[in-house]
PDB file of N, CA and C in Angstrom:
ATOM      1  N   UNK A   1     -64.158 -62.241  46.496  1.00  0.00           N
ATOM      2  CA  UNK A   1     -63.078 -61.297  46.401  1.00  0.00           C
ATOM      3  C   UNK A   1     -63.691 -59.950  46.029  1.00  0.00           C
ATOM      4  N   UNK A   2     -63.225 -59.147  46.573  1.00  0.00           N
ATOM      5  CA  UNK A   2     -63.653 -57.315  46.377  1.00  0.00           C
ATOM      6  C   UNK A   2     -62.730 -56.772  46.165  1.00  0.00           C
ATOM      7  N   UNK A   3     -62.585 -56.053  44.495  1.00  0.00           N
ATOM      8  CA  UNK A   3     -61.595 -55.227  44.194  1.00  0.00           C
ATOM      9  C   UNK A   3     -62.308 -53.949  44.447  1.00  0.00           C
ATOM     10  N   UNK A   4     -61.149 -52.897  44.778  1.00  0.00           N
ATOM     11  CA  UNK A   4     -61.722 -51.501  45.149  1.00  0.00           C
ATOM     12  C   UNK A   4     -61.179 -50.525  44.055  1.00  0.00           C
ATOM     13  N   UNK A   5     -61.990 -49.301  43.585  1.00  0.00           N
ATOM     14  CA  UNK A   5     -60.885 -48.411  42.531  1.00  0.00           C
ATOM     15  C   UNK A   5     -60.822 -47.172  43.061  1.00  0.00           C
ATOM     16  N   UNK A   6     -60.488 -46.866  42.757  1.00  0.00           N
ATOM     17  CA  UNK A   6     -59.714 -45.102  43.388  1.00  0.00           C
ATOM     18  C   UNK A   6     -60.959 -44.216  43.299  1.00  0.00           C
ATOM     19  N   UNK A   7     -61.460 -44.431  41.775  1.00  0.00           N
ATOM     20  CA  UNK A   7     -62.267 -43.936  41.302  1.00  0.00           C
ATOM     21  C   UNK A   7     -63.343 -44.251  40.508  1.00  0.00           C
ATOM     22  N   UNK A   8     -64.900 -44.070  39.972  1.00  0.00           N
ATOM     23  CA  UNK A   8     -65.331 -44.216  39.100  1.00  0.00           C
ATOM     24  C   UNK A   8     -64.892 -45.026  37.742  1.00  0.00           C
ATOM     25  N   UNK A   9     -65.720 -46.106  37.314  1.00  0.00           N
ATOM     26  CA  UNK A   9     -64.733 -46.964  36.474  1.00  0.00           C
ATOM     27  C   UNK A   9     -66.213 -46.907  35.377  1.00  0.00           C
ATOM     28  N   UNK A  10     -65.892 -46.822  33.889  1.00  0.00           N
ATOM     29  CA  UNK A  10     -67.267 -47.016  33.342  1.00  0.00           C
ATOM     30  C   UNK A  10     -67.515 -48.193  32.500  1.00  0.00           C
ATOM     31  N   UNK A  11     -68.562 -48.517  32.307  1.00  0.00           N
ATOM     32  CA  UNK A  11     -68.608 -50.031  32.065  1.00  0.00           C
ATOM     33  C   UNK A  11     -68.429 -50.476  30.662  1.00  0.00           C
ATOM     34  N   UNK A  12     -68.109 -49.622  29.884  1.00  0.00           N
ATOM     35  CA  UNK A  12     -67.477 -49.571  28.579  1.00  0.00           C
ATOM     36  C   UNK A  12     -66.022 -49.604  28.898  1.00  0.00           C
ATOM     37  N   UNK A  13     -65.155 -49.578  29.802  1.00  0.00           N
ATOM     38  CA  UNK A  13     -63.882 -49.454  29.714  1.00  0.00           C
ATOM     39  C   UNK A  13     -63.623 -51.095  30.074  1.00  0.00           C
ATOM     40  N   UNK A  14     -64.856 -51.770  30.458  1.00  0.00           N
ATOM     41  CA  UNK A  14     -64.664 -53.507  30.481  1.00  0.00           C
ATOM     42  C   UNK A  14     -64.612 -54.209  29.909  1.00  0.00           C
ATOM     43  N   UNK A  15     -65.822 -53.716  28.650  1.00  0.00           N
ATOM     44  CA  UNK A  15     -66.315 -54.300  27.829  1.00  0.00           C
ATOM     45  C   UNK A  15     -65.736 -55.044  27.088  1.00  0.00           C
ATOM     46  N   UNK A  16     -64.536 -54.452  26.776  1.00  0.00           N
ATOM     47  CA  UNK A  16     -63.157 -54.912  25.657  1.00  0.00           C
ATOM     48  C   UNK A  16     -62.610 -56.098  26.565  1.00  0.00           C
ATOM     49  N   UNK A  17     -62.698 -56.271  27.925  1.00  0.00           N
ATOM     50  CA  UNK A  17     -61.612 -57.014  28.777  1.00  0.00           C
ATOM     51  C   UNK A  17     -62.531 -58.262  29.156  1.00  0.00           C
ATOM     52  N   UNK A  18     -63.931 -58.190  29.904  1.00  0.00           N
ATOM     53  CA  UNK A  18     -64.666 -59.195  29.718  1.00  0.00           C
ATOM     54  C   UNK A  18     -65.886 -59.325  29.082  1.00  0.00           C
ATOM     55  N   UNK A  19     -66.208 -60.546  29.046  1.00  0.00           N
ATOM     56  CA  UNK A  19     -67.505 -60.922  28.371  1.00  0.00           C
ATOM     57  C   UNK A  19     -68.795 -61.045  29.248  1.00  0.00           C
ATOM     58  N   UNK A  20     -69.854 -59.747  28.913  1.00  0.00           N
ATOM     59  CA  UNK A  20     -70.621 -59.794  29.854  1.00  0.00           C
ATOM     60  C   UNK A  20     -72.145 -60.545  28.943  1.00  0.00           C
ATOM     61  N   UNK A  21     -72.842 -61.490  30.230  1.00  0.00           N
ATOM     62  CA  UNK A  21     -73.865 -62.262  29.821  1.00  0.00           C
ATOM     63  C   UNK A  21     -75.247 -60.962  28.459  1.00  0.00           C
ATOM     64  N   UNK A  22     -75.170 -59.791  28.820  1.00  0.00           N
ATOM     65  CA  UNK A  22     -76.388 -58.895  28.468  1.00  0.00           C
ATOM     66  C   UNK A  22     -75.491 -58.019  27.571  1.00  0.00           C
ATOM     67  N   UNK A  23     -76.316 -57.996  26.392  1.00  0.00           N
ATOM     68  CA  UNK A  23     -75.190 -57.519  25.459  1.00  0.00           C
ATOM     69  C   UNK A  23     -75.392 -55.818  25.139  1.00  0.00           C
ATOM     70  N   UNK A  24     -76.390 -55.461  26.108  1.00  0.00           N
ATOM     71  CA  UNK A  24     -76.769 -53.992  26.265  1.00  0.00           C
ATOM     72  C   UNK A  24     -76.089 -53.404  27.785  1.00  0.00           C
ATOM     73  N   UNK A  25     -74.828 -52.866  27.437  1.00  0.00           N
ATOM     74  CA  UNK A  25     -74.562 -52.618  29.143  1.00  0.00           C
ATOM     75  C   UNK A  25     -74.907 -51.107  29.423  1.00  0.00           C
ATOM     76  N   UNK A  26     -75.232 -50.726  30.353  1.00  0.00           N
ATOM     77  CA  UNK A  26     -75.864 -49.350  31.479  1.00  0.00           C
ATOM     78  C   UNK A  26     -74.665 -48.083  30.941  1.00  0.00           C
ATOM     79  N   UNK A  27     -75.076 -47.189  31.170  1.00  0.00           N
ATOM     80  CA  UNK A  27     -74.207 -46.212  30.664  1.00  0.00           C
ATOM     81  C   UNK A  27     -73.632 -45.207  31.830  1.00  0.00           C
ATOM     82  N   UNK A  28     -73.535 -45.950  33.126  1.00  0.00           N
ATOM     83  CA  UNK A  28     -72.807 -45.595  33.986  1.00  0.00           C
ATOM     84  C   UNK A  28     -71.390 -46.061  34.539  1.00  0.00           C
ATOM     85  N   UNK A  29     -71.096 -45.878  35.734  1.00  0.00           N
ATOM     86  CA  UNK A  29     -70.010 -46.251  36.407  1.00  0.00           C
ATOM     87  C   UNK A  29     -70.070 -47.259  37.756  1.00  0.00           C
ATOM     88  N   UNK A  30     -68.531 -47.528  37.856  1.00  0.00           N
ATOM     89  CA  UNK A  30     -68.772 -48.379  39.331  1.00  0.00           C
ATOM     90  C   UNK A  30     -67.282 -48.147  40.130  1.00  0.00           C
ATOM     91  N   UNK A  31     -67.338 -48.340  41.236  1.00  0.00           N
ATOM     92  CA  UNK A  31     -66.041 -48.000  41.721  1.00  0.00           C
ATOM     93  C   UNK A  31     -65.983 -49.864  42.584  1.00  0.00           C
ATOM     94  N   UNK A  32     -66.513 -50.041  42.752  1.00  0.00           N
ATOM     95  CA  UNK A  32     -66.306 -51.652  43.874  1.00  0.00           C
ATOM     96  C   UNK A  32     -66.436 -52.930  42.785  1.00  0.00           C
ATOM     97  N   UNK A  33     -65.436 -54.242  42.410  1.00  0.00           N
ATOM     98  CA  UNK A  33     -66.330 -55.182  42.056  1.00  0.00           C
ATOM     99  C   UNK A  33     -66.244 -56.645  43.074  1.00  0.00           C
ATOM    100  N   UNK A  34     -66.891 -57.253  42.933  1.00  0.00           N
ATOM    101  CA  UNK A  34     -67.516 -58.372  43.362  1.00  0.00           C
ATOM    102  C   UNK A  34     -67.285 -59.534  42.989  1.00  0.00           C
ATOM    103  N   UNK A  35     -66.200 -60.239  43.279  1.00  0.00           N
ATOM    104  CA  UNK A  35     -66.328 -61.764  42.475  1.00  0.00           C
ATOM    105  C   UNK A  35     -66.545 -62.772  43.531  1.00  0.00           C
ATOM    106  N   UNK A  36     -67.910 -63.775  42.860  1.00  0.00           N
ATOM    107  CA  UNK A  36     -68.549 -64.579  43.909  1.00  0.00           C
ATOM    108  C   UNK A  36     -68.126 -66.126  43.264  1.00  0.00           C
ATOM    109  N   UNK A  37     -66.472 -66.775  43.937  1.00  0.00           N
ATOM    110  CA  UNK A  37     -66.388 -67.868  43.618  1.00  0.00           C
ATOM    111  C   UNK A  37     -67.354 -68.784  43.969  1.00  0.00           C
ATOM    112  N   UNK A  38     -68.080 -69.027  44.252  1.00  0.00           N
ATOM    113  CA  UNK A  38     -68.614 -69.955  44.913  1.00  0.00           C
ATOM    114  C   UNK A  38     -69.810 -71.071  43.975  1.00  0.00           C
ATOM    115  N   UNK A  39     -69.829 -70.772  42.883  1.00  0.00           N
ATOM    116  CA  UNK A  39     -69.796 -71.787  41.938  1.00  0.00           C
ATOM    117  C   UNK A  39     -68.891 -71.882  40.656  1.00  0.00           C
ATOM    118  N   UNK A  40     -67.457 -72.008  41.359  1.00  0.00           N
ATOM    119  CA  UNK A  40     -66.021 -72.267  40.105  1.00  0.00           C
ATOM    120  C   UNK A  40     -66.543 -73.569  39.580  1.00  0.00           C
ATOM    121  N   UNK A  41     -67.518 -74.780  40.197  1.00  0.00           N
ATOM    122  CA  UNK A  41     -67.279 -75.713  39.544  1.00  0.00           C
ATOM    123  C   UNK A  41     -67.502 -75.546  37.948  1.00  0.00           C
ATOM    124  N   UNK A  42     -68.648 -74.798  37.373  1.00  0.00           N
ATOM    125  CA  UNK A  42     -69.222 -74.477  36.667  1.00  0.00           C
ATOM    126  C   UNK A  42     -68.629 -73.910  35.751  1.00  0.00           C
ATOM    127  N   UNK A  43     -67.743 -73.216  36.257  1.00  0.00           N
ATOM    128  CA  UNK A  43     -66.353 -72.780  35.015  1.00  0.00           C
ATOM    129  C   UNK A  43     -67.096 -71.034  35.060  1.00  0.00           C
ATOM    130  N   UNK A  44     -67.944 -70.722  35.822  1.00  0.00           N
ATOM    131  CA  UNK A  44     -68.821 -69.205  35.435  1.00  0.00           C
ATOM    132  C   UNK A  44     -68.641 -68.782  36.651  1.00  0.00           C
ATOM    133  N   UNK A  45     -68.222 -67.945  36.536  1.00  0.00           N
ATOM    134  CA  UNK A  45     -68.145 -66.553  38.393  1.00  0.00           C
ATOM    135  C   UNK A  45     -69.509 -65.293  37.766  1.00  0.00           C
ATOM    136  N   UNK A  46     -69.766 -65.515  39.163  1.00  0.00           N
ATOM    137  CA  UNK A  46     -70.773 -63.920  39.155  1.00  0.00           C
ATOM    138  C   UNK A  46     -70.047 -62.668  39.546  1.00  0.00           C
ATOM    139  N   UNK A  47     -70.248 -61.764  38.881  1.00  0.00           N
ATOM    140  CA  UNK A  47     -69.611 -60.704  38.959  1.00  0.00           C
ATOM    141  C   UNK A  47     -70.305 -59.553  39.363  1.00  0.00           C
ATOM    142  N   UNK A  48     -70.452 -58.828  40.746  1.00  0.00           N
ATOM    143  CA  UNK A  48     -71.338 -57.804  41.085  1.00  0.00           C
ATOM    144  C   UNK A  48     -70.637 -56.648  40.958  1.00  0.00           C
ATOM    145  N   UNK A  49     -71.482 -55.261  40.270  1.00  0.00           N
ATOM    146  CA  UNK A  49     -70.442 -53.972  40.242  1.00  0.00           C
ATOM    147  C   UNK A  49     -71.129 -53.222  40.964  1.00  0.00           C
ATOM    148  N   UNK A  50     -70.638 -52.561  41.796  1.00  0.00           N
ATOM    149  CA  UNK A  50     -71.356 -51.716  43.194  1.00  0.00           C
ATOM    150  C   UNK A  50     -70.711 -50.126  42.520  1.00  0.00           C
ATOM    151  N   UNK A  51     -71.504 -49.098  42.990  1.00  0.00           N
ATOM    152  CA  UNK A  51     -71.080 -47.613  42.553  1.00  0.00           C
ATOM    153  C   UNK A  51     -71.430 -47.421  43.782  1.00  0.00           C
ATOM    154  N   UNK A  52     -70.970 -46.938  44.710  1.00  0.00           N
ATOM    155  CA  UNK A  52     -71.152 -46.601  46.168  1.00  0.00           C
ATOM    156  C   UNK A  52     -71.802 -44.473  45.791  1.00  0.00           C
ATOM    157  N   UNK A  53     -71.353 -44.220  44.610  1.00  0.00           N
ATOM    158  CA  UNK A  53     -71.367 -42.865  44.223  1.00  0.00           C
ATOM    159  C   UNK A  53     -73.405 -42.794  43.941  1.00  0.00           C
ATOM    160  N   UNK A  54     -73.729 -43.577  43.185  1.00  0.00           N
ATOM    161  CA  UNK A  54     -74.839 -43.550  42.930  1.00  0.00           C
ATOM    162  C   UNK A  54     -75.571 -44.797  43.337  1.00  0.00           C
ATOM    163  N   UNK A  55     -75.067 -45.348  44.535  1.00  0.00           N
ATOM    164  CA  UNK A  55     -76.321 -46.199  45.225  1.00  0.00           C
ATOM    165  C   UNK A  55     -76.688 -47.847  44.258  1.00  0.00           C
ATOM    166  N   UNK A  56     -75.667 -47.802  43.880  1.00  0.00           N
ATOM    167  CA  UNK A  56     -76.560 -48.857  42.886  1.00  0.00           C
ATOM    168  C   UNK A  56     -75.737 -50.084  42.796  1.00  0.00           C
ATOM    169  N   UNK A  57     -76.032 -51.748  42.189  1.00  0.00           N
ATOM    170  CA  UNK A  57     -75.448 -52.886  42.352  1.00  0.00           C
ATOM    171  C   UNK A  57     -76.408 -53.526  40.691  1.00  0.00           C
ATOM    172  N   UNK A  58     -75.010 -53.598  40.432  1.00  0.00           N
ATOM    173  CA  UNK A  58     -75.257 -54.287  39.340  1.00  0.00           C
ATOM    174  C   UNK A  58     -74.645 -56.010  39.234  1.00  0.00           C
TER     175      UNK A  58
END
């Protein structure tokens, strides 16, 4: 599934909402995310954050 945002989203505005594996997060933004069901058995989704603004995939 690919959610899209209007705009720039920063990764402190997540932080509060999910629990990310690395407890040091990047001090940028992302506008695209990424959810890769494809191991639900596991009870864990991977979550990719794309910034199409600055080239980058987290």
């Amino acid at each position: 599934m690919t959610i899209f945002f209007t705009g720039e989203v920063p990764f402190s505005a997540f932080n509060t909402i999910f629990q990310f594996a690395d407890k040091e997060l990047p001090e940028t933004t992302f506008n695209r995310m990424i959810i890769d069901w494809s191991n639900s058995s596991t009870k864990e989704l991977m979550v990719y954050y794309i910034s199409s603004n600055n080239q980058s995939l987290f």
